[in-house]
PDB file of N, CA and C in Angstrom:
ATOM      1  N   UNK A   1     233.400 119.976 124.634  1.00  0.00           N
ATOM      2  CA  UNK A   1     232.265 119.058 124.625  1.00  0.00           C
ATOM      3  C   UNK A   1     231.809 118.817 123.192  1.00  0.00           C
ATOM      4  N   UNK A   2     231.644 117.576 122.614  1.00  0.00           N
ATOM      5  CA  UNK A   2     231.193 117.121 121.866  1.00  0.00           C
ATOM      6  C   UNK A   2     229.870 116.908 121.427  1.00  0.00           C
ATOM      7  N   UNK A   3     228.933 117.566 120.523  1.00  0.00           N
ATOM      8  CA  UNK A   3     227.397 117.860 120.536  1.00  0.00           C
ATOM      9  C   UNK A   3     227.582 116.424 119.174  1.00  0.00           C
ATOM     10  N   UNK A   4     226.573 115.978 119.689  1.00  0.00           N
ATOM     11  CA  UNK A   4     226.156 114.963 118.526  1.00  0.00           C
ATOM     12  C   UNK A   4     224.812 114.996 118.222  1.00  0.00           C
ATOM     13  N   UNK A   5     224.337 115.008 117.243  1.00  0.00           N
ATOM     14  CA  UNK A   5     222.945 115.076 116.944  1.00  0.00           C
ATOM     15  C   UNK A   5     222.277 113.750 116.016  1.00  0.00           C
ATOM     16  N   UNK A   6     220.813 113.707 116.145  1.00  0.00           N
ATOM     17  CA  UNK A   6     220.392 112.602 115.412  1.00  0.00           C
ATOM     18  C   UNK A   6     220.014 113.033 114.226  1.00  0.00           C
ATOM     19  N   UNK A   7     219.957 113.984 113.897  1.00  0.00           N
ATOM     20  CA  UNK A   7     219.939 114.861 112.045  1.00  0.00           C
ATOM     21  C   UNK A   7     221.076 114.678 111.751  1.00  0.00           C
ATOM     22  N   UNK A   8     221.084 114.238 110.196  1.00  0.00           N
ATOM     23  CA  UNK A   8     222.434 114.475 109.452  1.00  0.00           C
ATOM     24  C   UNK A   8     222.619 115.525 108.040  1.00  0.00           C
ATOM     25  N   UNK A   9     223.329 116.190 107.850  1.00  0.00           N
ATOM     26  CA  UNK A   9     223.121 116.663 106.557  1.00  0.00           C
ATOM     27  C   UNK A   9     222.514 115.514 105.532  1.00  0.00           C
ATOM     28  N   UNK A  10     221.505 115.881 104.948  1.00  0.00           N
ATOM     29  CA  UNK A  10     220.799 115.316 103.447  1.00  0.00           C
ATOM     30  C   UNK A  10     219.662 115.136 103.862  1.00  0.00           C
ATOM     31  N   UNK A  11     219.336 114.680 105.423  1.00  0.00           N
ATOM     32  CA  UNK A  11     218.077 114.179 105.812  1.00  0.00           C
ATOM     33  C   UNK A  11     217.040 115.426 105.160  1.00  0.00           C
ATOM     34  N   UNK A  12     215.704 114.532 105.449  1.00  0.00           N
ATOM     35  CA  UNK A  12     214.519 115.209 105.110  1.00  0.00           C
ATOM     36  C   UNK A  12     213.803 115.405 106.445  1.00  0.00           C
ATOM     37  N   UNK A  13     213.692 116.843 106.583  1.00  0.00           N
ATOM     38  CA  UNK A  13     213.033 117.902 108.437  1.00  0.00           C
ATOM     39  C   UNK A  13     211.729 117.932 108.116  1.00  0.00           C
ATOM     40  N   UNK A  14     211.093 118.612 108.480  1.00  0.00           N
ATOM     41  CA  UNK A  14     209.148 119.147 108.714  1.00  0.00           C
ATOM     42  C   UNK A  14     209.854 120.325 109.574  1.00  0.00           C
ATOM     43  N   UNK A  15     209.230 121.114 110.246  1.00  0.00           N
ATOM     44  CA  UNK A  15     209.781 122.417 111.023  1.00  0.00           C
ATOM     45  C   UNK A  15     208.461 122.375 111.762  1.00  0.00           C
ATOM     46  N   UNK A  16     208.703 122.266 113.077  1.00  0.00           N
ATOM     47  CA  UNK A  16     207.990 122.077 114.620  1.00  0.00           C
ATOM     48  C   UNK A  16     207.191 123.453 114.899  1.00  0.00           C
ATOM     49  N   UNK A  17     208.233 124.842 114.719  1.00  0.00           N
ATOM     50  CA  UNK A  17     207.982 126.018 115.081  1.00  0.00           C
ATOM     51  C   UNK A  17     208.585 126.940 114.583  1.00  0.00           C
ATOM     52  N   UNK A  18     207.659 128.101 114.222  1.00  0.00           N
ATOM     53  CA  UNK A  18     208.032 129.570 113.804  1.00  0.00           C
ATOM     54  C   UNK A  18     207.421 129.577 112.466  1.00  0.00           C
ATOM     55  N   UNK A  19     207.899 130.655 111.948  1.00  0.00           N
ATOM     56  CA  UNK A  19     206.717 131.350 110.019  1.00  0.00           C
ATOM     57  C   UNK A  19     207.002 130.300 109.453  1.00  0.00           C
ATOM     58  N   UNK A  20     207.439 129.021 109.466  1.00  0.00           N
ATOM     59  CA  UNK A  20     207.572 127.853 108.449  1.00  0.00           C
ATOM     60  C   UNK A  20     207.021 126.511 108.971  1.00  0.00           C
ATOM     61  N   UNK A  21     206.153 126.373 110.068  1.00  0.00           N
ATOM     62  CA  UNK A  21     206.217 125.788 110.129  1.00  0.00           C
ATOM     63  C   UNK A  21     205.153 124.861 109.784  1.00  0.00           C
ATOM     64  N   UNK A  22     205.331 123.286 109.799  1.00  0.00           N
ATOM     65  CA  UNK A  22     204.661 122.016 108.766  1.00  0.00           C
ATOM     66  C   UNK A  22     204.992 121.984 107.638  1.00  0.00           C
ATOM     67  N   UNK A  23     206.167 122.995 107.006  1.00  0.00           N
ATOM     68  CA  UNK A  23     206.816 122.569 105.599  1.00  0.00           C
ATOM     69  C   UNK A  23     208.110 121.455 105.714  1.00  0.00           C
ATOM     70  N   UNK A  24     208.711 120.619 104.722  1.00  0.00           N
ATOM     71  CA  UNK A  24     209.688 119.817 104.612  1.00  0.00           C
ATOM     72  C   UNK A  24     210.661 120.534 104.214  1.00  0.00           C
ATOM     73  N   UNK A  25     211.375 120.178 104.848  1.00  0.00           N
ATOM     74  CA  UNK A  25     213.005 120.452 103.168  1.00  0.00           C
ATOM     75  C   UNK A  25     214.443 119.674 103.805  1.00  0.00           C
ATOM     76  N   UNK A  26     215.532 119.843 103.206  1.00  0.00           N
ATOM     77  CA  UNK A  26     216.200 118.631 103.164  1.00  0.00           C
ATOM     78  C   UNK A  26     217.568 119.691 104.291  1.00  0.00           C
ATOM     79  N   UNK A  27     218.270 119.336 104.838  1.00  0.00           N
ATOM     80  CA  UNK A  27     219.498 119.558 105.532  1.00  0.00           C
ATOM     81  C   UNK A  27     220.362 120.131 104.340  1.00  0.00           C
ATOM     82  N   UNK A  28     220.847 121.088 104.394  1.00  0.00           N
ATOM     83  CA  UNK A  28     221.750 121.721 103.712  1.00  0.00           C
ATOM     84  C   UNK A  28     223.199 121.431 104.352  1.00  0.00           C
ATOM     85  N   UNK A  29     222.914 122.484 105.579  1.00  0.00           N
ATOM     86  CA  UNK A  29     224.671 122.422 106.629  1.00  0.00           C
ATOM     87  C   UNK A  29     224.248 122.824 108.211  1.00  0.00           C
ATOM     88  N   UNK A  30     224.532 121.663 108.681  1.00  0.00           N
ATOM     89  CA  UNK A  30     224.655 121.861 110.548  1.00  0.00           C
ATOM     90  C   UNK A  30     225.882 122.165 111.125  1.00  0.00           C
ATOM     91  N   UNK A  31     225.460 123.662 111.532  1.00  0.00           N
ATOM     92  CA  UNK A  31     225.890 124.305 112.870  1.00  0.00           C
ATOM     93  C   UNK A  31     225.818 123.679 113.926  1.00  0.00           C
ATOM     94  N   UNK A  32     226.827 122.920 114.488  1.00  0.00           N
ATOM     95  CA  UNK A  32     226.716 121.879 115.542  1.00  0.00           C
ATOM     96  C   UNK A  32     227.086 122.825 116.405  1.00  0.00           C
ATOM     97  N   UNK A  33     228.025 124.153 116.882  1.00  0.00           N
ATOM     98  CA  UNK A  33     228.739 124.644 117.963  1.00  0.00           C
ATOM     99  C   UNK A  33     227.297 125.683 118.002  1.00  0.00           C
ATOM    100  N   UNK A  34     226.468 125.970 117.231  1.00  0.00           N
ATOM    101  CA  UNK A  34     225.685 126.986 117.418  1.00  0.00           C
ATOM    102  C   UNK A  34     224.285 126.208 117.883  1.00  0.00           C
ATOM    103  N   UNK A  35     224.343 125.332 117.444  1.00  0.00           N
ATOM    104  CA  UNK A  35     223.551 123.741 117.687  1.00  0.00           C
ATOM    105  C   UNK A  35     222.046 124.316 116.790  1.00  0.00           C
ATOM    106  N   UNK A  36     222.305 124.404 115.378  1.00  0.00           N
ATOM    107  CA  UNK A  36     221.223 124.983 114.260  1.00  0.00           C
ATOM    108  C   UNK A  36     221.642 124.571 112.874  1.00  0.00           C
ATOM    109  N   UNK A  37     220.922 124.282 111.873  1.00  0.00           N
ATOM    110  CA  UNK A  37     221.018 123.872 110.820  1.00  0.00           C
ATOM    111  C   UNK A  37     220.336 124.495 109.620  1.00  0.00           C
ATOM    112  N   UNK A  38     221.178 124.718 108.681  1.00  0.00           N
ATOM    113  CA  UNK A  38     220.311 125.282 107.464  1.00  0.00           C
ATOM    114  C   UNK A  38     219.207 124.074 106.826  1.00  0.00           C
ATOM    115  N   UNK A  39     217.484 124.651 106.199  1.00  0.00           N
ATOM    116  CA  UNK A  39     217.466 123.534 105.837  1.00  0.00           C
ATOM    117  C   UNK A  39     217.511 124.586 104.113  1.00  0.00           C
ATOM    118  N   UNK A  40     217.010 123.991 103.409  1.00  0.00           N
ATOM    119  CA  UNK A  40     216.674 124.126 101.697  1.00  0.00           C
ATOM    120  C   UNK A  40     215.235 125.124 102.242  1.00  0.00           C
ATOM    121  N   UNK A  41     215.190 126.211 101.112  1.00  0.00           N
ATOM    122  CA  UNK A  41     213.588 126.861 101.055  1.00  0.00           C
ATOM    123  C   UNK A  41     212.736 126.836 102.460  1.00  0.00           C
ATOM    124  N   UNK A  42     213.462 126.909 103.353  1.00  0.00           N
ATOM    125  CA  UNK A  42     212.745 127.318 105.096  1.00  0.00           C
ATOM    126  C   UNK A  42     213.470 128.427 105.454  1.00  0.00           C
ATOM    127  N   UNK A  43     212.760 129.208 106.178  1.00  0.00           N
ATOM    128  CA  UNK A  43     213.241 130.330 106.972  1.00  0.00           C
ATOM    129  C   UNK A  43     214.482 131.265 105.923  1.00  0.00           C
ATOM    130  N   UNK A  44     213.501 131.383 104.765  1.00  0.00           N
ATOM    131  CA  UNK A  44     214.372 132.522 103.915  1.00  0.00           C
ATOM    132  C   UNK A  44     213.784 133.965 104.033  1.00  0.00           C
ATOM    133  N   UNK A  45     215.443 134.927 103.907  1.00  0.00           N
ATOM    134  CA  UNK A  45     214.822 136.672 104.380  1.00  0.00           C
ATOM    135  C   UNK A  45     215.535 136.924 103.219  1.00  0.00           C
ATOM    136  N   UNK A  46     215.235 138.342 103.566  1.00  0.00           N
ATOM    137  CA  UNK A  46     215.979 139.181 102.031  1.00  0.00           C
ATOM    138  C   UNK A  46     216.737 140.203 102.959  1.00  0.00           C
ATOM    139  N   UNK A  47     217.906 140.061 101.873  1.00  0.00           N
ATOM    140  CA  UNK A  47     219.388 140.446 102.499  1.00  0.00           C
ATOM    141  C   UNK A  47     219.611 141.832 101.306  1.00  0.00           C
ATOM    142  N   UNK A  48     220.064 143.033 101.838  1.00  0.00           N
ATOM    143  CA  UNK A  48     221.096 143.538 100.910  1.00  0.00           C
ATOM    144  C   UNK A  48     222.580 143.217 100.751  1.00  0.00           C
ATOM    145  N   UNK A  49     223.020 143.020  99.752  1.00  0.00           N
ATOM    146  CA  UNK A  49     224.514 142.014  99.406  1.00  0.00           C
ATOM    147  C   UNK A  49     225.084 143.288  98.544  1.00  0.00           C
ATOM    148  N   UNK A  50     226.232 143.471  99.186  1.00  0.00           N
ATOM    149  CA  UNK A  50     227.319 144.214  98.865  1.00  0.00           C
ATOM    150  C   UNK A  50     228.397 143.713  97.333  1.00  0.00           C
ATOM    151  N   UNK A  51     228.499 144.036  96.402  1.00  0.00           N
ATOM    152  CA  UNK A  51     229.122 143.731  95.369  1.00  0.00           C
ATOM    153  C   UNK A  51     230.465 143.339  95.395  1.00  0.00           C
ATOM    154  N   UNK A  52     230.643 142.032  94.910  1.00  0.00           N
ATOM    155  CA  UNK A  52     232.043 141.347  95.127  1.00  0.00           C
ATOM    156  C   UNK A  52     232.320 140.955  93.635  1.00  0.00           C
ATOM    157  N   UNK A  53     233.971 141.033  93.755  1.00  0.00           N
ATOM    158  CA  UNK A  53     234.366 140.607  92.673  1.00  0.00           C
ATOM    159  C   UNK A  53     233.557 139.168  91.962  1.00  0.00           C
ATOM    160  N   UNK A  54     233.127 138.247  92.732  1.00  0.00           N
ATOM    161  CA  UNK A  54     232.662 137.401  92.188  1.00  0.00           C
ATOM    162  C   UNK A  54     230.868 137.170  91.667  1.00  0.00           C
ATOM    163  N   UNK A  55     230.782 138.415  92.833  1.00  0.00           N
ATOM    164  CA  UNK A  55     229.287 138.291  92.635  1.00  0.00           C
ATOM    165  C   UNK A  55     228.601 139.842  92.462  1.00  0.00           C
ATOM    166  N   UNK A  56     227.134 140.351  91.683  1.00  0.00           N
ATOM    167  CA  UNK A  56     226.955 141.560  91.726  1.00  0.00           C
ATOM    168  C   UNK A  56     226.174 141.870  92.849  1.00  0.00           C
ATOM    169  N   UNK A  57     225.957 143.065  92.942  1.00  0.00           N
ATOM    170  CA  UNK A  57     225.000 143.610  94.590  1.00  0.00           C
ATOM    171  C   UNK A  57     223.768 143.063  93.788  1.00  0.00           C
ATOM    172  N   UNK A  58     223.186 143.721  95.542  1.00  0.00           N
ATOM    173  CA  UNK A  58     221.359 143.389  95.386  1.00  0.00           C
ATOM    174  C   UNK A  58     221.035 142.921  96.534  1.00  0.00           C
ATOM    175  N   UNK A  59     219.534 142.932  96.532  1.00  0.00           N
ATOM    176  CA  UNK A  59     218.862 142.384  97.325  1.00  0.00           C
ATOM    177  C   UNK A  59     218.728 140.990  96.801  1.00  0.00           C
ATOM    178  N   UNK A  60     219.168 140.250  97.874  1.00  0.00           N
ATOM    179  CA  UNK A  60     219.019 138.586  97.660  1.00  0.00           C
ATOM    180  C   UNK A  60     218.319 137.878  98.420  1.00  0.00           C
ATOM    181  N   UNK A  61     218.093 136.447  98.621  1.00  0.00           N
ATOM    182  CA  UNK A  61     217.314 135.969  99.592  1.00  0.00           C
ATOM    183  C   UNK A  61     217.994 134.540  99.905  1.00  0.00           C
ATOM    184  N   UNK A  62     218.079 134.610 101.364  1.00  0.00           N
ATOM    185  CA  UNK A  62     218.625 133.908 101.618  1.00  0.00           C
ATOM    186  C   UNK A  62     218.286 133.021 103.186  1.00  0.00           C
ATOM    187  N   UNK A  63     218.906 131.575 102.712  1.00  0.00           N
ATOM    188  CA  UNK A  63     218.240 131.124 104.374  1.00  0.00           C
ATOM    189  C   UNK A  63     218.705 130.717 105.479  1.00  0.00           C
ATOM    190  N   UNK A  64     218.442 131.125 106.428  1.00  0.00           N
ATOM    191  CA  UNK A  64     219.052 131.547 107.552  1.00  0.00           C
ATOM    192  C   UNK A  64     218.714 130.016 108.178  1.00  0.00           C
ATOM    193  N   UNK A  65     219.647 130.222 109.611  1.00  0.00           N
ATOM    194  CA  UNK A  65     219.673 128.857 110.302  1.00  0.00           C
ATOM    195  C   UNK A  65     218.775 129.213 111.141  1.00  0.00           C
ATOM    196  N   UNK A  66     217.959 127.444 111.627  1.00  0.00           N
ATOM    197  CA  UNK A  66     217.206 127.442 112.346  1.00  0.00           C
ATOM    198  C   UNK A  66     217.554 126.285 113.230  1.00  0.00           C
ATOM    199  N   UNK A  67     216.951 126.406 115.073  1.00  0.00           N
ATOM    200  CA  UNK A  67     217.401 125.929 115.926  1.00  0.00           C
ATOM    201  C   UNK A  67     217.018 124.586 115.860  1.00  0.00           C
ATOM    202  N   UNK A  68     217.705 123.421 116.208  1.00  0.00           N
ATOM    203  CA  UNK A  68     217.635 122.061 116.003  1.00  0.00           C
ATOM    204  C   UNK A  68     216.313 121.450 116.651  1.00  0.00           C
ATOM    205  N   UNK A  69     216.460 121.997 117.386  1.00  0.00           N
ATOM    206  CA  UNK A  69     214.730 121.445 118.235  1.00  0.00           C
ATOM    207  C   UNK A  69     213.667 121.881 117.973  1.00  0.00           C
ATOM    208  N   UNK A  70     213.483 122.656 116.598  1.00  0.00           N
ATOM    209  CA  UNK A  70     212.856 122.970 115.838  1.00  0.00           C
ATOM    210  C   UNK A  70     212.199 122.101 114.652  1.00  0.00           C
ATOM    211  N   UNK A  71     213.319 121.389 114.318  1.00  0.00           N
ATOM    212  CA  UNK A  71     213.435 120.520 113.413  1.00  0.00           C
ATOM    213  C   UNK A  71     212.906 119.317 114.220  1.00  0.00           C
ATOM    214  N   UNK A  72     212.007 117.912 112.993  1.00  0.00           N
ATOM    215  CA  UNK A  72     212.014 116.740 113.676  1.00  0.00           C
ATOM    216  C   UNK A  72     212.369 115.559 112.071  1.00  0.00           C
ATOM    217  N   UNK A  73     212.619 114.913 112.241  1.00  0.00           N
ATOM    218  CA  UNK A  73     212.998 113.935 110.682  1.00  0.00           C
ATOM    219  C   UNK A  73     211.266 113.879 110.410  1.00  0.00           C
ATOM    220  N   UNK A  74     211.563 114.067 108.694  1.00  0.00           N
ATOM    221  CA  UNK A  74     210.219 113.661 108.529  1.00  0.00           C
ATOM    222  C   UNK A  74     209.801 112.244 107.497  1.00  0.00           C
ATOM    223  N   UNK A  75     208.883 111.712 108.036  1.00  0.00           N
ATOM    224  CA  UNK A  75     208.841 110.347 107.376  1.00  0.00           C
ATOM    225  C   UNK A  75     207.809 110.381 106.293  1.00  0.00           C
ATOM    226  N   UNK A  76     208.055 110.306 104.897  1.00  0.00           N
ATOM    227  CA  UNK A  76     206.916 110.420 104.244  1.00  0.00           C
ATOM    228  C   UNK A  76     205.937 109.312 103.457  1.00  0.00           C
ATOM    229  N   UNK A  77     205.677 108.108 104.731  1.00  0.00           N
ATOM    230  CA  UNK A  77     204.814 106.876 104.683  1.00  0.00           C
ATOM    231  C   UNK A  77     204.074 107.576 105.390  1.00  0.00           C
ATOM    232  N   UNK A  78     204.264 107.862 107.035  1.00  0.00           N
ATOM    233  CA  UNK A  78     203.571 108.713 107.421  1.00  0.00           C
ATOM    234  C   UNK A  78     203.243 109.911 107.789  1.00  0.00           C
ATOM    235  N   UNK A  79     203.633 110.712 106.447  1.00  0.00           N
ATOM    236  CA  UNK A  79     203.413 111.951 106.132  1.00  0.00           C
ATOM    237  C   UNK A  79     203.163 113.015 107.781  1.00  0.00           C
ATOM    238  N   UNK A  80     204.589 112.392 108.477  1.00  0.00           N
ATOM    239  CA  UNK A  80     204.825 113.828 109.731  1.00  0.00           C
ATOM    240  C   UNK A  80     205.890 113.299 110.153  1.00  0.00           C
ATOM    241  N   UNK A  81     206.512 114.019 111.251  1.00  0.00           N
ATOM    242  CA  UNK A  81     207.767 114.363 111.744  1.00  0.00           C
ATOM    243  C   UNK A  81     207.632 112.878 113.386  1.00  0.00           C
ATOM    244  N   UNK A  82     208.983 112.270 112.729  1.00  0.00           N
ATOM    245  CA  UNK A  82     209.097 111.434 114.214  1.00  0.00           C
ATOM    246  C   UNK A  82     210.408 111.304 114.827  1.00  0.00           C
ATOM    247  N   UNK A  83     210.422 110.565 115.675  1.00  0.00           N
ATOM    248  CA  UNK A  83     211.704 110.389 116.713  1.00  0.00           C
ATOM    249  C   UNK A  83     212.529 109.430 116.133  1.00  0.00           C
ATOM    250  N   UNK A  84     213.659 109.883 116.498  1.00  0.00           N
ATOM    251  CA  UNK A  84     214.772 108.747 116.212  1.00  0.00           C
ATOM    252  C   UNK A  84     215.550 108.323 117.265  1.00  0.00           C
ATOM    253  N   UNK A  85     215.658 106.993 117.161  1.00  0.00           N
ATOM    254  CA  UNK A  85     216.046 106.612 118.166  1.00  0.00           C
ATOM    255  C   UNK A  85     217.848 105.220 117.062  1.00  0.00           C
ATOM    256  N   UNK A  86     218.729 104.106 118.020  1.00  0.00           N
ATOM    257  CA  UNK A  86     219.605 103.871 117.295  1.00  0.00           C
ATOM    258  C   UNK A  86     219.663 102.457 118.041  1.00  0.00           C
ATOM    259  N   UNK A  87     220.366 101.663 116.711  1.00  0.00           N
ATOM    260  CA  UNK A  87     220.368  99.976 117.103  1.00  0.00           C
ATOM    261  C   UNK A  87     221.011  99.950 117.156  1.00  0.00           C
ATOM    262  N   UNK A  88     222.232  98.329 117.281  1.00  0.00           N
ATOM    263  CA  UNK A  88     223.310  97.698 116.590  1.00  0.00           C
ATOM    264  C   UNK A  88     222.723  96.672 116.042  1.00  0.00           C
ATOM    265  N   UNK A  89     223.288  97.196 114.699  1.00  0.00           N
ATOM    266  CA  UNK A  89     223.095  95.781 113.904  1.00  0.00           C
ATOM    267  C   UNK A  89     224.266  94.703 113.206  1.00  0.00           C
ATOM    268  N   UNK A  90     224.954  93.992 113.651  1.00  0.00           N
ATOM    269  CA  UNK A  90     225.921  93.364 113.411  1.00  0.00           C
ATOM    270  C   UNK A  90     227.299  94.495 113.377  1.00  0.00           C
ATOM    271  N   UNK A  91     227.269  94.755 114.912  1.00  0.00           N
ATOM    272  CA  UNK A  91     228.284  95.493 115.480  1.00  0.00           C
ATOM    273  C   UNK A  91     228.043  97.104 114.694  1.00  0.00           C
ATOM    274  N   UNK A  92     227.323  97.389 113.828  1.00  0.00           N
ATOM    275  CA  UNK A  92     227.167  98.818 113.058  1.00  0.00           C
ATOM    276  C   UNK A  92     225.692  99.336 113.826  1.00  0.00           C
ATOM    277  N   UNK A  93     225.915 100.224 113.998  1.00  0.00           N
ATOM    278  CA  UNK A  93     225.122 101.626 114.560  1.00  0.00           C
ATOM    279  C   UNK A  93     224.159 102.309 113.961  1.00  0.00           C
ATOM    280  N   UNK A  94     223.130 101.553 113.497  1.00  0.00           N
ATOM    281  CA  UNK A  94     222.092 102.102 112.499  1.00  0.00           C
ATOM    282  C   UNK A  94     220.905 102.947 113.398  1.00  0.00           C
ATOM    283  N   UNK A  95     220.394 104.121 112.478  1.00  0.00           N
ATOM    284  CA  UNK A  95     219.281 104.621 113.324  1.00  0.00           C
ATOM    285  C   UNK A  95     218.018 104.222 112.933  1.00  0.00           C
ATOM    286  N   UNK A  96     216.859 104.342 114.008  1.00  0.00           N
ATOM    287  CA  UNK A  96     215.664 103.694 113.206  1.00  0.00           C
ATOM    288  C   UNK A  96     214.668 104.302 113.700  1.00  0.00           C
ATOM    289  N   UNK A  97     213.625 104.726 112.868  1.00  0.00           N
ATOM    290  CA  UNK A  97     212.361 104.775 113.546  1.00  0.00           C
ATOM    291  C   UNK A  97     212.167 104.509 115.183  1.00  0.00           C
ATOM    292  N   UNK A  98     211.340 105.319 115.944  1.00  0.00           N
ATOM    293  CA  UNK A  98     210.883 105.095 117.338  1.00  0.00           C
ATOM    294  C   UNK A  98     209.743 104.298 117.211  1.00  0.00           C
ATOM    295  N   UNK A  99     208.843 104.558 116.956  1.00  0.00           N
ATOM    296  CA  UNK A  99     207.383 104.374 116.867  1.00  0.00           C
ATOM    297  C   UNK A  99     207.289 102.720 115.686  1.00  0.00           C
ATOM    298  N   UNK A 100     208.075 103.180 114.718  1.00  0.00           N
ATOM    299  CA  UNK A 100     207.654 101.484 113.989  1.00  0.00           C
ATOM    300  C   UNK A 100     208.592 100.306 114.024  1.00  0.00           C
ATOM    301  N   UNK A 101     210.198 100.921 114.136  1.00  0.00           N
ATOM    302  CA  UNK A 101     211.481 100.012 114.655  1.00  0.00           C
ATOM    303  C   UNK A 101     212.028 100.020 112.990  1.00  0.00           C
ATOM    304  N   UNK A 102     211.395 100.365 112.188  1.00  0.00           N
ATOM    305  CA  UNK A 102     212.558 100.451 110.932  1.00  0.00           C
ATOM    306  C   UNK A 102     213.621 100.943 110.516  1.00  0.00           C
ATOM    307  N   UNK A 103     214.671 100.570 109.915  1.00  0.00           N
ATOM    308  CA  UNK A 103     215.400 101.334 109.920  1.00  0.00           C
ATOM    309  C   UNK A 103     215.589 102.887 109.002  1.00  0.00           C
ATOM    310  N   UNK A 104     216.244 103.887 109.030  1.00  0.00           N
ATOM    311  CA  UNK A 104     216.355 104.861 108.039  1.00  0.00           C
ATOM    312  C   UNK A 104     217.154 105.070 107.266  1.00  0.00           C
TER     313      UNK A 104
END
């Protein structure tokens, strides 16, 4: 089965629920089979990291994925999180705003 989502990596989230939430940050990498997405500076813990040739130990911090329905796109005209919904526009598949019909 094929999961498709209306987030894309780069977009800009708000976070719905949990210790982050009403902050922004941008799509890093979606976990589509786990159906969760990293964003930027949300839902970061501190890890102990084992020393690799490439990298030294330590405690690091790092951010963990969070569940998609967590996430909502955030629009910053009107500074909160809305729905997306999708057109055709001369046979191409654009998504747009719910609430105002623009496109994104």
């Amino acid at each position: 089965m094929n999961k498709k989502f209306k987030l894309k990596k780069g977009d800009e989230v708000i976070v719905l629920a949990g210790k982050d939430k009403g902050k922004t940050g941008k799509i890093i990498k979606m976990l589509p089979k786990e159906m969760k997405a990293i964003v930027s500076e949300i839902n970061k813990v501190k890890k102990n990291q084992k020393p690799d040739n490439n990298q030294p130990g330590g405690i690091i911090e790092k951010e963990m994925p969070l569940h998609i329905s967590n996430l909502s796109f955030y629009d910053p005209q009107s500074k909160k999180g809305i729905k997306i919904g999708f057109k055709f526009n001369n046979n191409k598949k654009v998504r747009i705003n719910r609430s105002t019909g623009k496109e994104i």
